[in-house]
C-alpha atoms as a PDB file:
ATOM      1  CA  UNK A   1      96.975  80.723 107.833  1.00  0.00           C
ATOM      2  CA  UNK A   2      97.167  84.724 108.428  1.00  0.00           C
ATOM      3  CA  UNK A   3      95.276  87.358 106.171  1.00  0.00           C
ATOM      4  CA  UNK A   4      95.808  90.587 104.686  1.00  0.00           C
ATOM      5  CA  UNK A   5      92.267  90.388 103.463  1.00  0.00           C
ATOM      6  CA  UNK A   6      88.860  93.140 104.593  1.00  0.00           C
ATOM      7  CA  UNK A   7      85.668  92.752 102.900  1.00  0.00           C
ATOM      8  CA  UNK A   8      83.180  95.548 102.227  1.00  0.00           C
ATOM      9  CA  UNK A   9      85.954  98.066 103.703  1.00  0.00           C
ATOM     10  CA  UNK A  10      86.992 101.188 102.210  1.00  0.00           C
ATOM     11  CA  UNK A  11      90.396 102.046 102.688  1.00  0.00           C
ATOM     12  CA  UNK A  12      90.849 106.143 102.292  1.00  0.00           C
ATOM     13  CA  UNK A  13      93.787 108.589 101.878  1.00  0.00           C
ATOM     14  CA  UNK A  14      96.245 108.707 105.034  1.00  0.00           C
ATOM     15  CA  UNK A  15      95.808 111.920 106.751  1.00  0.00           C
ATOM     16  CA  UNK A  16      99.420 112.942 105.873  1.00  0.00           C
ATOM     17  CA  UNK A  17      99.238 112.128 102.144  1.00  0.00           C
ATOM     18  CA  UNK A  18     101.413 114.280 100.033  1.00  0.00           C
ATOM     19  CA  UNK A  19      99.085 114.754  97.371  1.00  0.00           C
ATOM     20  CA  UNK A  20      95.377 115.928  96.604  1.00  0.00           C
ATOM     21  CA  UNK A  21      94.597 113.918  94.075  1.00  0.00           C
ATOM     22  CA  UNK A  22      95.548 110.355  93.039  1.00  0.00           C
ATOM     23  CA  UNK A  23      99.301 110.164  90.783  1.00  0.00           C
ATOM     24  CA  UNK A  24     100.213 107.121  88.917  1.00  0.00           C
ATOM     25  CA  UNK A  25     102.799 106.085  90.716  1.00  0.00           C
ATOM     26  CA  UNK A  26     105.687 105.730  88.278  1.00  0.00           C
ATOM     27  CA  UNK A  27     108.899 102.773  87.727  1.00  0.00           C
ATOM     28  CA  UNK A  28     112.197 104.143  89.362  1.00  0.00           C
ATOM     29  CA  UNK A  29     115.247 103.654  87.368  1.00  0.00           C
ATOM     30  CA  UNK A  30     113.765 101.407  85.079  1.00  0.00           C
ATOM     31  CA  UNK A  31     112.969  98.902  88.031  1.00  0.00           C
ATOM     32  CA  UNK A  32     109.098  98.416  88.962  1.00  0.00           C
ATOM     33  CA  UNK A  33     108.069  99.722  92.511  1.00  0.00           C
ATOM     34  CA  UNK A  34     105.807  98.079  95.615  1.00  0.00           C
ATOM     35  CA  UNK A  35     103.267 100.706  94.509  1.00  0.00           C
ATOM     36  CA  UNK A  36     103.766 100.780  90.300  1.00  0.00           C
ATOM     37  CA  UNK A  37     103.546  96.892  90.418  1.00  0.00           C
ATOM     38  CA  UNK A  38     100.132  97.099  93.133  1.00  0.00           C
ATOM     39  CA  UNK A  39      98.710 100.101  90.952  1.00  0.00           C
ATOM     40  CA  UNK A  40      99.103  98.318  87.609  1.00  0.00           C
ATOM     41  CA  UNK A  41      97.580  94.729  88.779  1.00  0.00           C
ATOM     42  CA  UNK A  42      94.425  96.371  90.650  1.00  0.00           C
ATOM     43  CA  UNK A  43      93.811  98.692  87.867  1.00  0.00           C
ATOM     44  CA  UNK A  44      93.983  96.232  85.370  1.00  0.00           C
ATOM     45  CA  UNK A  45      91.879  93.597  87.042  1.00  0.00           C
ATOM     46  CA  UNK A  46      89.669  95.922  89.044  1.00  0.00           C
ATOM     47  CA  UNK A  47      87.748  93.646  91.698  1.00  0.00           C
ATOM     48  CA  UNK A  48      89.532  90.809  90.484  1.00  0.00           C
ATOM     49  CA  UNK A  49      91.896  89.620  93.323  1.00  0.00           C
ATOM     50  CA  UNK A  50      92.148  90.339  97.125  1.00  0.00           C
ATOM     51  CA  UNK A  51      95.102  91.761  99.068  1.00  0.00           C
ATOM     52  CA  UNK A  52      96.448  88.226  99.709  1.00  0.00           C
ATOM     53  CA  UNK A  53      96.797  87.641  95.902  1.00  0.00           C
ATOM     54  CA  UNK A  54      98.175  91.163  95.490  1.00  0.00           C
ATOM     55  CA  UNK A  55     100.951  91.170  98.107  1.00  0.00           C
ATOM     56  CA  UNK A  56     101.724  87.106  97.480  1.00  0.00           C
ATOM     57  CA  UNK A  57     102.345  87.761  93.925  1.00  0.00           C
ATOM     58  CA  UNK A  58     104.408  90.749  94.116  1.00  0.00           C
ATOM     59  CA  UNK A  59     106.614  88.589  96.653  1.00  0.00           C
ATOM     60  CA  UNK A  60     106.652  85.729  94.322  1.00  0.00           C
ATOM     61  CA  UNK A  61     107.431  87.621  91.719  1.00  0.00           C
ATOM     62  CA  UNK A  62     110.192  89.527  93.159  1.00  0.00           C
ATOM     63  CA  UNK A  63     111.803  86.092  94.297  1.00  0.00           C
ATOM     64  CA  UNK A  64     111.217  83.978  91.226  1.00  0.00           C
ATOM     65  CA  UNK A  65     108.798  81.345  92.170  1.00  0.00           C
ATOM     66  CA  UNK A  66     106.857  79.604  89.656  1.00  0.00           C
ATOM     67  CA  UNK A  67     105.031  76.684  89.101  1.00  0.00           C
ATOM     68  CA  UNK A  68     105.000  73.858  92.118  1.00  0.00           C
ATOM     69  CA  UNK A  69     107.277  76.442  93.887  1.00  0.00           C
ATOM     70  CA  UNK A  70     105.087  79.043  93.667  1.00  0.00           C
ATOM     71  CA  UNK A  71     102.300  76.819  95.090  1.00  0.00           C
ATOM     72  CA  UNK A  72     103.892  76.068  98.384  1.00  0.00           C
ATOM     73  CA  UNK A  73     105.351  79.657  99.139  1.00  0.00           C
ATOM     74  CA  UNK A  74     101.931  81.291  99.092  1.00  0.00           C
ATOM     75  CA  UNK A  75     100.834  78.771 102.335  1.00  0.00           C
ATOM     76  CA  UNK A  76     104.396  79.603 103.804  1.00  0.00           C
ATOM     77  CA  UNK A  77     103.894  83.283 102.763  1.00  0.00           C
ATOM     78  CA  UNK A  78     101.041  83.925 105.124  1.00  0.00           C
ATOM     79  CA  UNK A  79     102.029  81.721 108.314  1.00  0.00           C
ATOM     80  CA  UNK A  80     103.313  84.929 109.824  1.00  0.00           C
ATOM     81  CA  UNK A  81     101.930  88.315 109.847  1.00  0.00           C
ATOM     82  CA  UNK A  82     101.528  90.167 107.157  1.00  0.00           C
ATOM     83  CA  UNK A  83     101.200  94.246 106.551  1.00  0.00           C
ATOM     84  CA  UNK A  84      97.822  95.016 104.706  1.00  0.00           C
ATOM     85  CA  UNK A  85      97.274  97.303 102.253  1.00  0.00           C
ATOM     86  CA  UNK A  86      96.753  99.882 104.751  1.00  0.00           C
ATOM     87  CA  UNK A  87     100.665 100.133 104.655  1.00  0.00           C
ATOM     88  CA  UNK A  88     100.843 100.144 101.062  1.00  0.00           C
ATOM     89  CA  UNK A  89     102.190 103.446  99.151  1.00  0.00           C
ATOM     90  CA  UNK A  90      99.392 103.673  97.206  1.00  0.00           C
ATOM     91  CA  UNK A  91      97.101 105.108 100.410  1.00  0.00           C
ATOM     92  CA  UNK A  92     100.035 106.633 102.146  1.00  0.00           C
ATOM     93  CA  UNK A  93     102.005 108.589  99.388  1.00  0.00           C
ATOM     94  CA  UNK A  94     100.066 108.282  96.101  1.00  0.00           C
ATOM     95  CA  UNK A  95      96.018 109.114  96.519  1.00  0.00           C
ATOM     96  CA  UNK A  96      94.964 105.787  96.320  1.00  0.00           C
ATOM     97  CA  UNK A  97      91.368 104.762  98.184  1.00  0.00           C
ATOM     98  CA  UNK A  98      90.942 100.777  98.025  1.00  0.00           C
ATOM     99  CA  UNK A  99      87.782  99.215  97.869  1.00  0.00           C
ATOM    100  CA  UNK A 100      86.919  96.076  98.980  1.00  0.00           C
ATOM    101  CA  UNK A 101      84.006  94.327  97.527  1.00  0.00           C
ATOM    102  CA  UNK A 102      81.840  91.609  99.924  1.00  0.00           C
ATOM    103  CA  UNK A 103      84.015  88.620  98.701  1.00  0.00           C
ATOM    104  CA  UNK A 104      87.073  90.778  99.497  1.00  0.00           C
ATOM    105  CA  UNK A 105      87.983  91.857  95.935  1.00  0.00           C
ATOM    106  CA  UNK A 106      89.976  95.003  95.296  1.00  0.00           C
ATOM    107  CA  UNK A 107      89.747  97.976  93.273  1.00  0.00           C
ATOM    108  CA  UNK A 108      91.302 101.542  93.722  1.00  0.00           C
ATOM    109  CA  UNK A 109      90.079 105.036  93.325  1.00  0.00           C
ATOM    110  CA  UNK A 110      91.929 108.103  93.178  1.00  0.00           C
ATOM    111  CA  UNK A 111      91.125 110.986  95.528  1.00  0.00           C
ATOM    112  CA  UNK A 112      89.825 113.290  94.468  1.00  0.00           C
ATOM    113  CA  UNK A 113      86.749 111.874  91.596  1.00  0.00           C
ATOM    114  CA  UNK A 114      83.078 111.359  92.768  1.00  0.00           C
ATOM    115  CA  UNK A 115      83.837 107.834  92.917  1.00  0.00           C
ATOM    116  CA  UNK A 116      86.629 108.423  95.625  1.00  0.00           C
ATOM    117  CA  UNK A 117      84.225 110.542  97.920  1.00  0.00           C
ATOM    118  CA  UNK A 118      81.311 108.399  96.841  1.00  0.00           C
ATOM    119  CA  UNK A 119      83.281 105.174  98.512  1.00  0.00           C
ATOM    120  CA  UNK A 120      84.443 107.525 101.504  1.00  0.00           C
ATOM    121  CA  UNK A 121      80.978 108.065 102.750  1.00  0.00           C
ATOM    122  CA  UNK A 122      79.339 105.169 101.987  1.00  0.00           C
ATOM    123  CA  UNK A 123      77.545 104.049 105.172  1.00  0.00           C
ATOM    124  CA  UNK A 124      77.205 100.250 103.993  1.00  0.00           C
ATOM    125  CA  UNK A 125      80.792  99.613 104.065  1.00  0.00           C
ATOM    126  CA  UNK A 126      83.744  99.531 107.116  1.00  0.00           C
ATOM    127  CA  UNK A 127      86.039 102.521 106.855  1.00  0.00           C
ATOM    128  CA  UNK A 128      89.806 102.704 107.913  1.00  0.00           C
ATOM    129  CA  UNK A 129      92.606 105.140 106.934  1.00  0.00           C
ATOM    130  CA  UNK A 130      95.800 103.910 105.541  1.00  0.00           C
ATOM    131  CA  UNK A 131      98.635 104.665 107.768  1.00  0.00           C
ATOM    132  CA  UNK A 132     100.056 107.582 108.317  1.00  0.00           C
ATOM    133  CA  UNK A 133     103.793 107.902 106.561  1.00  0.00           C
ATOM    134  CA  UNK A 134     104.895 110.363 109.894  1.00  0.00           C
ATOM    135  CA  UNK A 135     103.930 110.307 113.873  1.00  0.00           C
ATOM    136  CA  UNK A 136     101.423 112.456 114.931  1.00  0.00           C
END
């Protein structure tokens, strides 16, 4: 089985973000986003659950799995490939640094607050960028 997972990694701000601070990203048209849905279960349940959970429920979700259903997908889920959270909106258009804890927990922080550049140069944890929304 594949994972989306990094443990003690901090994920910072693409180099092409729009934006200089974290922004809540928002629902469009009513309908929840890949980043409103990611933003409102991390921040709820910081250092709670790890990309995996993150991305399998917000596929699950989306296609209406539950119970012994629900069980199964997540093992079919992740038998291919999956894009991390490097991809995700949150680092790429919103502000969003994600932390991930030793047991590969997540929790974000928005650009721009100590805790943001505290993260950003700590020397005890992995660093990557998310990806960049535009070619170099």
């Amino acid at each position: 089985m594949k994972t989306t997972n990094y443990f003690n990694t901090f994920i910072e701000v693409a180099d092409d973000c729009p934006v200089a601070e974290g922004e809540i990203p928002r629902a469009r048209n009513g309908k929840v986003t890949v980043a409103s849905y990611q933003f409102d279960m991390i921040l709820a349940h910081p250092y709670k659950y790890t990309s995996d959970d993150i991305l399998f429920n917000q596929y699950a979700d989306k296609e209406g799995l539950a119970g012994q259903a629900r069980k199964d997908g997540r093992k079919a889920y992740f038998q291919t490939g999956r894009a991390c959270l490097r991809a995700s909106p949150l680092g790429k258009r919103y502000g969003w640094g994600i932390h991930y804890d030793a047991e590969g927990r997540i929790a974000i922080y928005a650009k721009g607050t100590p805790e943001y550049d505290r993260f950003s140069k700590d020397p005890q944890l992995q660093h990557t960028k998310a990806m960049r929304s535009k070619k170099a």
